[in-house]
PDB file of N, CA and C in Angstrom:
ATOM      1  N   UNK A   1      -2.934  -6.825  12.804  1.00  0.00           N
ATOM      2  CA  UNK A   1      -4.205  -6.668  12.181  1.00  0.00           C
ATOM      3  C   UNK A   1      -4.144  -7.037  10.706  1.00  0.00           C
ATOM      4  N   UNK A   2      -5.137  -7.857  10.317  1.00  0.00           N
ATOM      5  CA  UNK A   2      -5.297  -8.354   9.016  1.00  0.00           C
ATOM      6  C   UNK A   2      -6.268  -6.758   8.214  1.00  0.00           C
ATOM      7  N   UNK A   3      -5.529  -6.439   7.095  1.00  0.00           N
ATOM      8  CA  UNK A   3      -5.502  -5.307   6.447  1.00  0.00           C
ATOM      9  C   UNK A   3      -5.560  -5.885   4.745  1.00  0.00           C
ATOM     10  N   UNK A   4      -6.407  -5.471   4.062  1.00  0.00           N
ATOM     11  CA  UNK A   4      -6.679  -5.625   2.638  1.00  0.00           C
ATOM     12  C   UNK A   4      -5.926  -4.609   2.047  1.00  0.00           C
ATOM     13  N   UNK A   5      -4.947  -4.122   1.103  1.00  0.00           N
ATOM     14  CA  UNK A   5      -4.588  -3.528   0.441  1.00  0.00           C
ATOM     15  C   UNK A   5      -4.965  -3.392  -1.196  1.00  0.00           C
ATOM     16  N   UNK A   6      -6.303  -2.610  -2.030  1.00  0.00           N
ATOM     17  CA  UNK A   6      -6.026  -3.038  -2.664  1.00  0.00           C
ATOM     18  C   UNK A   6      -5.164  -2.155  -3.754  1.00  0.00           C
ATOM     19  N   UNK A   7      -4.929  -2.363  -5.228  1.00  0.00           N
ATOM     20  CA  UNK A   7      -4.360  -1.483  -6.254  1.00  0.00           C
ATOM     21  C   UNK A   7      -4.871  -0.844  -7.357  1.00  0.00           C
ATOM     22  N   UNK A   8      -5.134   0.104  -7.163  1.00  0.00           N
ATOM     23  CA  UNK A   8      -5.696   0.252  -8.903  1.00  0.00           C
ATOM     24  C   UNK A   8      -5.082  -0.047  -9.977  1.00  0.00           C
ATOM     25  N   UNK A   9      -6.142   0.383 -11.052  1.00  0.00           N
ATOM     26  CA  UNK A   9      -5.855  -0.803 -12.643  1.00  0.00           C
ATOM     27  C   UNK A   9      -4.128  -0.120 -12.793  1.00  0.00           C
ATOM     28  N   UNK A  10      -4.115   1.163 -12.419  1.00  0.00           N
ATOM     29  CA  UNK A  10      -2.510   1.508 -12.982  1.00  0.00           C
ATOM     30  C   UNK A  10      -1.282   0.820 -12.418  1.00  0.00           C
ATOM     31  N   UNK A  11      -1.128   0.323 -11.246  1.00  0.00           N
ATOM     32  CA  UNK A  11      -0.765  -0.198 -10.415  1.00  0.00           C
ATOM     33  C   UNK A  11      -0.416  -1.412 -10.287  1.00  0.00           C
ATOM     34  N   UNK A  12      -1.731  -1.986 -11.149  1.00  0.00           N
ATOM     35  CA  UNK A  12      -1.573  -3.303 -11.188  1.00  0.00           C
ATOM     36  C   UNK A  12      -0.726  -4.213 -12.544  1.00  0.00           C
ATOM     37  N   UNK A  13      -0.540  -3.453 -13.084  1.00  0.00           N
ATOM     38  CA  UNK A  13       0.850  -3.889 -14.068  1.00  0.00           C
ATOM     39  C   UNK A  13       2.487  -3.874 -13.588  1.00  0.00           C
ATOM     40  N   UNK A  14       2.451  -3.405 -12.317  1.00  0.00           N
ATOM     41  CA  UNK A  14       3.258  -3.287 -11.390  1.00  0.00           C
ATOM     42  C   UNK A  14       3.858  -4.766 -10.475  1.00  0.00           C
ATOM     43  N   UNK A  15       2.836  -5.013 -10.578  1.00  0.00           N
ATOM     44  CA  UNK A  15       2.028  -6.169  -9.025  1.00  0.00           C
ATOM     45  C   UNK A  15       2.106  -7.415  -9.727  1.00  0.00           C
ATOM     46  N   UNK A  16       2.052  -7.320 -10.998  1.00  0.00           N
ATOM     47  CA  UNK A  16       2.385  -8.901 -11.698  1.00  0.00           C
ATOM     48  C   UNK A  16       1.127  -9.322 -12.105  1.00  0.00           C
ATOM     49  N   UNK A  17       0.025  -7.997 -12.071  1.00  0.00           N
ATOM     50  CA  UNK A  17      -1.245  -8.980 -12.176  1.00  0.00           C
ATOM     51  C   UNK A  17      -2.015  -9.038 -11.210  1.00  0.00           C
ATOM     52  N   UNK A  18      -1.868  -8.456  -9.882  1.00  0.00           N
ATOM     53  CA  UNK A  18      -2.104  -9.080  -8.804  1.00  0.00           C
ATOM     54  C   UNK A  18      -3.113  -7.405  -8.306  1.00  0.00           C
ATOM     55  N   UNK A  19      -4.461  -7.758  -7.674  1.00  0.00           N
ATOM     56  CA  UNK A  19      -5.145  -6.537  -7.550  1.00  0.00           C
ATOM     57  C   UNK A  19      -5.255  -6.293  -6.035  1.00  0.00           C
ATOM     58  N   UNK A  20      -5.291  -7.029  -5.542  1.00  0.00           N
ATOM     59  CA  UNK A  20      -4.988  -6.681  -3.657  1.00  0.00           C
ATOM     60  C   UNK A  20      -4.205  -7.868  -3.195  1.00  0.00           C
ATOM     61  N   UNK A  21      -3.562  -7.476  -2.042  1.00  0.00           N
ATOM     62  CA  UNK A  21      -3.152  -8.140  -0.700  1.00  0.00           C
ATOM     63  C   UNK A  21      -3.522  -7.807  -0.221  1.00  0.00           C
ATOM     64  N   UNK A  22      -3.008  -8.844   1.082  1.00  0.00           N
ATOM     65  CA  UNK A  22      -3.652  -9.126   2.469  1.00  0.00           C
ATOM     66  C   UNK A  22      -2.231  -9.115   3.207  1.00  0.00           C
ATOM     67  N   UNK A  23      -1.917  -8.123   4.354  1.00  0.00           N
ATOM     68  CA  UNK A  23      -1.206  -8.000   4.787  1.00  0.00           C
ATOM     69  C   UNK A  23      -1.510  -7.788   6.520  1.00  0.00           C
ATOM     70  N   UNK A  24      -0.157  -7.919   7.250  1.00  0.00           N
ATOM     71  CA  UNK A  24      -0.557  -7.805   8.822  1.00  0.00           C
ATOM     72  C   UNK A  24       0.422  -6.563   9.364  1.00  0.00           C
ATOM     73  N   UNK A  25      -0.528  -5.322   9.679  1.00  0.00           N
ATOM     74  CA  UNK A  25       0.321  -3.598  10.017  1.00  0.00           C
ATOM     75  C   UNK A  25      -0.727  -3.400  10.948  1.00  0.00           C
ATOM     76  N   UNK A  26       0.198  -2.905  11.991  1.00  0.00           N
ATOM     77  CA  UNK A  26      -0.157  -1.897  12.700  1.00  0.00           C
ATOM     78  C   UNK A  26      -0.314   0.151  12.184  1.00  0.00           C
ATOM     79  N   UNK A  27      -0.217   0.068  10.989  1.00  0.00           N
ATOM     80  CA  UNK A  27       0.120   1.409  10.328  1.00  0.00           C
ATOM     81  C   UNK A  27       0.156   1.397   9.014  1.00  0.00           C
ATOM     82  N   UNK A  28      -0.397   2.536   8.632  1.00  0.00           N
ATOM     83  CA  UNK A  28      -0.690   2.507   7.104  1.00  0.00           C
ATOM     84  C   UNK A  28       1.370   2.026   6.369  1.00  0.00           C
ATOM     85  N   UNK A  29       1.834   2.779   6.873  1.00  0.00           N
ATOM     86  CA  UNK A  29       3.335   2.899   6.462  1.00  0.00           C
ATOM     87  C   UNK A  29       3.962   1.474   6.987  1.00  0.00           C
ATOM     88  N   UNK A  30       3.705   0.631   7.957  1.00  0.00           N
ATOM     89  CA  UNK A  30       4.028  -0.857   8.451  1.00  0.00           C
ATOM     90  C   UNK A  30       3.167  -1.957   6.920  1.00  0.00           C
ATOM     91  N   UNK A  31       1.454  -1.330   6.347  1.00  0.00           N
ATOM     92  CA  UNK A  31       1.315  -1.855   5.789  1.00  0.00           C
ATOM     93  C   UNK A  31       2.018  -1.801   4.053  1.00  0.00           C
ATOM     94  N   UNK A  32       2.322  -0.477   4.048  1.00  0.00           N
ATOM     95  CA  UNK A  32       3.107  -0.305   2.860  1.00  0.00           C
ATOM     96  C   UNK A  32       4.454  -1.219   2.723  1.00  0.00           C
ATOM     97  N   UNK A  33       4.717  -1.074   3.668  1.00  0.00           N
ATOM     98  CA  UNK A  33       6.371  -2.019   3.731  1.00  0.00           C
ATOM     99  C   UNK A  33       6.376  -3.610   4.021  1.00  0.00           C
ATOM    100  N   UNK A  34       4.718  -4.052   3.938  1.00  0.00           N
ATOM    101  CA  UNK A  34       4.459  -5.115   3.643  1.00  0.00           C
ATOM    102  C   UNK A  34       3.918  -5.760   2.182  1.00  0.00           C
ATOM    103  N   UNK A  35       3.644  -5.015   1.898  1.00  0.00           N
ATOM    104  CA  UNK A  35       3.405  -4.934   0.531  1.00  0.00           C
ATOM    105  C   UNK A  35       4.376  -5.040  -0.467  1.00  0.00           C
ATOM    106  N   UNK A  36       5.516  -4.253  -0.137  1.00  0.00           N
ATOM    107  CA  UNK A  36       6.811  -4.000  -0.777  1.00  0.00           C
ATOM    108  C   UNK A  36       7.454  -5.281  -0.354  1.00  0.00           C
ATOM    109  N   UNK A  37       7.079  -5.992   0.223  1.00  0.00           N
ATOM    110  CA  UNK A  37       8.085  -7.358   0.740  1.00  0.00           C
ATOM    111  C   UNK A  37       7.314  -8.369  -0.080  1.00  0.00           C
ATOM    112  N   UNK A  38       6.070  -8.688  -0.652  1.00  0.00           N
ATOM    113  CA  UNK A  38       5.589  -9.134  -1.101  1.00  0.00           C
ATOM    114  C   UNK A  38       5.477  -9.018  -2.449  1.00  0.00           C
ATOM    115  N   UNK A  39       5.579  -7.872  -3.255  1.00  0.00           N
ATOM    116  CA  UNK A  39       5.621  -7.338  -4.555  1.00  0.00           C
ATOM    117  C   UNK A  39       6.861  -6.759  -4.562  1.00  0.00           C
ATOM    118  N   UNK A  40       8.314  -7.377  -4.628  1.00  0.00           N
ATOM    119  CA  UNK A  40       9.419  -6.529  -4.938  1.00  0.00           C
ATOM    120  C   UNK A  40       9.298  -6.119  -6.233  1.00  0.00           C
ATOM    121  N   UNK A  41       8.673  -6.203  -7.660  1.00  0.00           N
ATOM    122  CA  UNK A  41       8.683  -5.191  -8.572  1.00  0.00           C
ATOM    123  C   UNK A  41       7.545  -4.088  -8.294  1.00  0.00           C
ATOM    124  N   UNK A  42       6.658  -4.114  -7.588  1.00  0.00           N
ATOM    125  CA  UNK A  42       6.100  -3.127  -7.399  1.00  0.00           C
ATOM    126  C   UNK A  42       7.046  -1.643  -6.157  1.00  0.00           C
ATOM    127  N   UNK A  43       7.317  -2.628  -5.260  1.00  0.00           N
ATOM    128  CA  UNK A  43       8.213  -2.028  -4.153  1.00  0.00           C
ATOM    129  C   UNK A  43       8.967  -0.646  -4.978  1.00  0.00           C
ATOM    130  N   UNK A  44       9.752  -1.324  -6.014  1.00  0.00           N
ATOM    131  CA  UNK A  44      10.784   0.168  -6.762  1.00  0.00           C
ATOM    132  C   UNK A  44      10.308   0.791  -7.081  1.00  0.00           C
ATOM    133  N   UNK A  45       8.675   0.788  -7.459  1.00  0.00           N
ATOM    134  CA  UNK A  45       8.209   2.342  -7.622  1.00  0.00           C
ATOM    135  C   UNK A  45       7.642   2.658  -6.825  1.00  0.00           C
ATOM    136  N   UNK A  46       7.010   2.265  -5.373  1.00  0.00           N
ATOM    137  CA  UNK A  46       6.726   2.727  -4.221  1.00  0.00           C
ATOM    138  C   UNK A  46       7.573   3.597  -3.630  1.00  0.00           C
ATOM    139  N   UNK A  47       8.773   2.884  -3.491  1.00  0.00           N
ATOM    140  CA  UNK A  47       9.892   3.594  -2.368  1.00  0.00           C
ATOM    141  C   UNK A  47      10.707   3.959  -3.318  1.00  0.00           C
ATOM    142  N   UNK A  48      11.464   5.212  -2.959  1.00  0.00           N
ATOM    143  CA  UNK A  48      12.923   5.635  -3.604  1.00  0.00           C
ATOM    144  C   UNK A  48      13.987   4.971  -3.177  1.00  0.00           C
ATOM    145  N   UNK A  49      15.410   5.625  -3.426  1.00  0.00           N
ATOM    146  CA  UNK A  49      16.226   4.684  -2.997  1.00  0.00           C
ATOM    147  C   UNK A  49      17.213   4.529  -1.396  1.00  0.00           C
ATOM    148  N   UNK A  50      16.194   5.986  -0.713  1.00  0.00           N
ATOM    149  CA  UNK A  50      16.323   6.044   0.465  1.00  0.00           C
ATOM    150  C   UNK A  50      15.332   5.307   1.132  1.00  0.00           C
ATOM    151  N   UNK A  51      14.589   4.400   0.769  1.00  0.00           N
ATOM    152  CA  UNK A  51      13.230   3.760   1.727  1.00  0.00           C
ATOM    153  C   UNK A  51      12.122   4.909   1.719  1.00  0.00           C
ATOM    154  N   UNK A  52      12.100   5.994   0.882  1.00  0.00           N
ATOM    155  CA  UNK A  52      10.598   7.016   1.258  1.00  0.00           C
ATOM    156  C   UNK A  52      10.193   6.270   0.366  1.00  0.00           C
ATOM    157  N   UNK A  53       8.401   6.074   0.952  1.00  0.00           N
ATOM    158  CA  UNK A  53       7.198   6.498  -0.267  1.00  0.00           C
ATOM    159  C   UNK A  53       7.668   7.714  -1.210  1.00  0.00           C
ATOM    160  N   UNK A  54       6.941   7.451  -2.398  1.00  0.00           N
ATOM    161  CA  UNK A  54       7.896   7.851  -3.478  1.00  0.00           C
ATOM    162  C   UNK A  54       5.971   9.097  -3.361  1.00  0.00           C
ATOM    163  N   UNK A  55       6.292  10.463  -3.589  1.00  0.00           N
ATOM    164  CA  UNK A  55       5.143  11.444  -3.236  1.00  0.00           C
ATOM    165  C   UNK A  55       4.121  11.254  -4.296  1.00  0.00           C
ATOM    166  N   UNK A  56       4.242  10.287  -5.850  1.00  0.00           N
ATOM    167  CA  UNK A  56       3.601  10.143  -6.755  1.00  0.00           C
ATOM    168  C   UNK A  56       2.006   8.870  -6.012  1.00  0.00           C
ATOM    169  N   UNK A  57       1.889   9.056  -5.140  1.00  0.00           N
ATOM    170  CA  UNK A  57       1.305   7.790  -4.343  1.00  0.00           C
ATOM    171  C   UNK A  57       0.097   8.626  -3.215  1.00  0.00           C
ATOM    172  N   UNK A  58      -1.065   7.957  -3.670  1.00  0.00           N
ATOM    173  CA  UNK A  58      -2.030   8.318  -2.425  1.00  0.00           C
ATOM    174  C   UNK A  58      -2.457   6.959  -2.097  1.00  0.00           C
ATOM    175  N   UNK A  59      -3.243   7.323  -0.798  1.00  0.00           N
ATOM    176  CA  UNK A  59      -4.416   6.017  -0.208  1.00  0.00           C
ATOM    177  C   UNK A  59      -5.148   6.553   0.711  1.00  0.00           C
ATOM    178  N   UNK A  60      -6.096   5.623   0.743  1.00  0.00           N
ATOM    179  CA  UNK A  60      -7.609   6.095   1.455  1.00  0.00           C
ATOM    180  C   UNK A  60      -7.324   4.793   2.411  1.00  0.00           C
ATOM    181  N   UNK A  61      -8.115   5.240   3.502  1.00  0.00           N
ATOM    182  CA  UNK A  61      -7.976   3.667   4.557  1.00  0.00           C
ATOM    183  C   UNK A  61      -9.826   4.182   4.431  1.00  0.00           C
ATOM    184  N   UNK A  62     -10.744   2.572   4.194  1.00  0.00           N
ATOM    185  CA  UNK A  62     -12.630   2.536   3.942  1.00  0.00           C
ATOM    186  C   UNK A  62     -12.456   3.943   3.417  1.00  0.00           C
ATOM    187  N   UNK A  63     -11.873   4.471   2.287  1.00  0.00           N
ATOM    188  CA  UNK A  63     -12.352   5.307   1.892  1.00  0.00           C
ATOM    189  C   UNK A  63     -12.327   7.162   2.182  1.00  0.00           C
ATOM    190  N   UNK A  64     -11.424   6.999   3.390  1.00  0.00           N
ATOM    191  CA  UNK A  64     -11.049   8.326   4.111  1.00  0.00           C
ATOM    192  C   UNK A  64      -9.440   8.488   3.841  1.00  0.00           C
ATOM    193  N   UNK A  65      -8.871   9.733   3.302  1.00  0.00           N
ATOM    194  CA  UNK A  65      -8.005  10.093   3.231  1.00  0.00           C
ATOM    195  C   UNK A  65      -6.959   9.858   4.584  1.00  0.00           C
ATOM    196  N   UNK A  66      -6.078   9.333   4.381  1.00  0.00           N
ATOM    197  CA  UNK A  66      -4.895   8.740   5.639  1.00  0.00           C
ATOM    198  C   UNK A  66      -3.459   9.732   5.236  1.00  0.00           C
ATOM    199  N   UNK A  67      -2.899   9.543   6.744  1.00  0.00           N
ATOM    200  CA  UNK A  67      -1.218   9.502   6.656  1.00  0.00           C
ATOM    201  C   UNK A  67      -0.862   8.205   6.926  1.00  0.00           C
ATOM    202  N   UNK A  68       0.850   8.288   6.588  1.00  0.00           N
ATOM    203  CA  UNK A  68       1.793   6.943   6.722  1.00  0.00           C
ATOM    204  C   UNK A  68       1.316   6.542   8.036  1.00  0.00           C
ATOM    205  N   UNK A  69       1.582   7.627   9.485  1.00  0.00           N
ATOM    206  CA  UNK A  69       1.055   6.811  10.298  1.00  0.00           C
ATOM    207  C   UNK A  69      -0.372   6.536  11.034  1.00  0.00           C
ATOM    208  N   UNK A  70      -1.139   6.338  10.035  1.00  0.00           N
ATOM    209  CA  UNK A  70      -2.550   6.372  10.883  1.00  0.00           C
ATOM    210  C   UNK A  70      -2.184   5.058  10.866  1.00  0.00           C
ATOM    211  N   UNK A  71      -2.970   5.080  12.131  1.00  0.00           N
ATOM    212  CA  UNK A  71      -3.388   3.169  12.664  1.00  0.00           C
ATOM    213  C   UNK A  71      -4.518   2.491  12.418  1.00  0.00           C
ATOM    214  N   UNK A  72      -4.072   1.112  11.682  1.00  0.00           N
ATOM    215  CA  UNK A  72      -4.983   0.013  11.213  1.00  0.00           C
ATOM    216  C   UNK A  72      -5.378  -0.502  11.971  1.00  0.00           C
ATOM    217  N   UNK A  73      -6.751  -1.160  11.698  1.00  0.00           N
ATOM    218  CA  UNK A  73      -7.579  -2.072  12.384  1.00  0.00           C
ATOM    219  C   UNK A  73      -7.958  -3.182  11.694  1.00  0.00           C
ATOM    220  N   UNK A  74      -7.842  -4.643  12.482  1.00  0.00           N
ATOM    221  CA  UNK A  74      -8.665  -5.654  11.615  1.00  0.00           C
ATOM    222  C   UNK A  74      -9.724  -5.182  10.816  1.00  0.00           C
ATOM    223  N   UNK A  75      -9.309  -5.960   9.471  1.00  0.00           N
ATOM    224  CA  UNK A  75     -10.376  -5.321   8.520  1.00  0.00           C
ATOM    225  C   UNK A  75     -10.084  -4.264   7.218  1.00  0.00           C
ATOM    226  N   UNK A  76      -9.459  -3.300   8.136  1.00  0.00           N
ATOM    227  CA  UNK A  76      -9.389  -2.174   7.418  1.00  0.00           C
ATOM    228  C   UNK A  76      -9.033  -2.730   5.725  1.00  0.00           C
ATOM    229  N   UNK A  77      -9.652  -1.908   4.769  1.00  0.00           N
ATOM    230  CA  UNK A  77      -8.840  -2.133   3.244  1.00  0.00           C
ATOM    231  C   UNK A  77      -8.460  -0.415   2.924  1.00  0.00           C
ATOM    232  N   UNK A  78      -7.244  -0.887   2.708  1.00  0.00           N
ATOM    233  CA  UNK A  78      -6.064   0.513   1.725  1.00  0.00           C
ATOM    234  C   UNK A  78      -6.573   0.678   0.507  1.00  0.00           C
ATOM    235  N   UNK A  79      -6.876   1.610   0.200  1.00  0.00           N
ATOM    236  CA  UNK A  79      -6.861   1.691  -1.366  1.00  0.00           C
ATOM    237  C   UNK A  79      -5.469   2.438  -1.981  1.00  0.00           C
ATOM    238  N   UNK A  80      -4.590   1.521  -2.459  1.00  0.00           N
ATOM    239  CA  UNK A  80      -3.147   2.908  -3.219  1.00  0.00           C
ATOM    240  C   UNK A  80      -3.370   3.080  -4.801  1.00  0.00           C
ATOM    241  N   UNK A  81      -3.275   4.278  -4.945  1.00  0.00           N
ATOM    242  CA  UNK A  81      -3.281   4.521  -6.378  1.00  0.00           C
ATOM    243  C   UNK A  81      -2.262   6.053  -7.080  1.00  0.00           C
ATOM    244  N   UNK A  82      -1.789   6.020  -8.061  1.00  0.00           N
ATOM    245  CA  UNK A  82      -1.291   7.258  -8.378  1.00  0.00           C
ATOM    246  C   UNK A  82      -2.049   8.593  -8.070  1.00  0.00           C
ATOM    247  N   UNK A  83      -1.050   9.415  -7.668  1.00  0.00           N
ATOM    248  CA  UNK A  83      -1.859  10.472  -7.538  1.00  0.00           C
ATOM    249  C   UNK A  83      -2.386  11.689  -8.413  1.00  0.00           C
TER     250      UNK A  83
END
């Protein structure tokens, strides 16, 4: 599933500049770890150095509060931002 991710303004000094991707997850946490493959300087402050989401981190999937594994649908956009 094609999934919009986007970042807020804090975030996006992270990202290189960059305010959403477009990524392909079956899962909020499949889309996070696509993201992180795509933005490796953003990735190190996502994940620790065991692979967790780092707990400083929320997201909304359209706007509704999610877990790592809720499931995406074509379409869907992430919003991640500090928490």
């Amino acid at each position: 599933m094609a999934v919009t991710i986007k970042l807020n303004e804090k975030l996006v000094q992270w990202s290189g500049g960059t305010a959403e991707a477009t990524v392909t997850a079956a899962t909020v946490r499949e889309a996070l770890l696509q993201l992180a493959r795509q933005q490796p300087a953003l990735a190190t402050r996502l994940f620790n150095c065991d692979g967790e989401l780092r707990t400083l981190f929320r997201f909304t999937r359209n706007g509704e509060p999610v877990t790592l594994d809720t499931p995406l649908h074509d379409g869907d956009t992430l919003l991640l931002e500090l928490a």
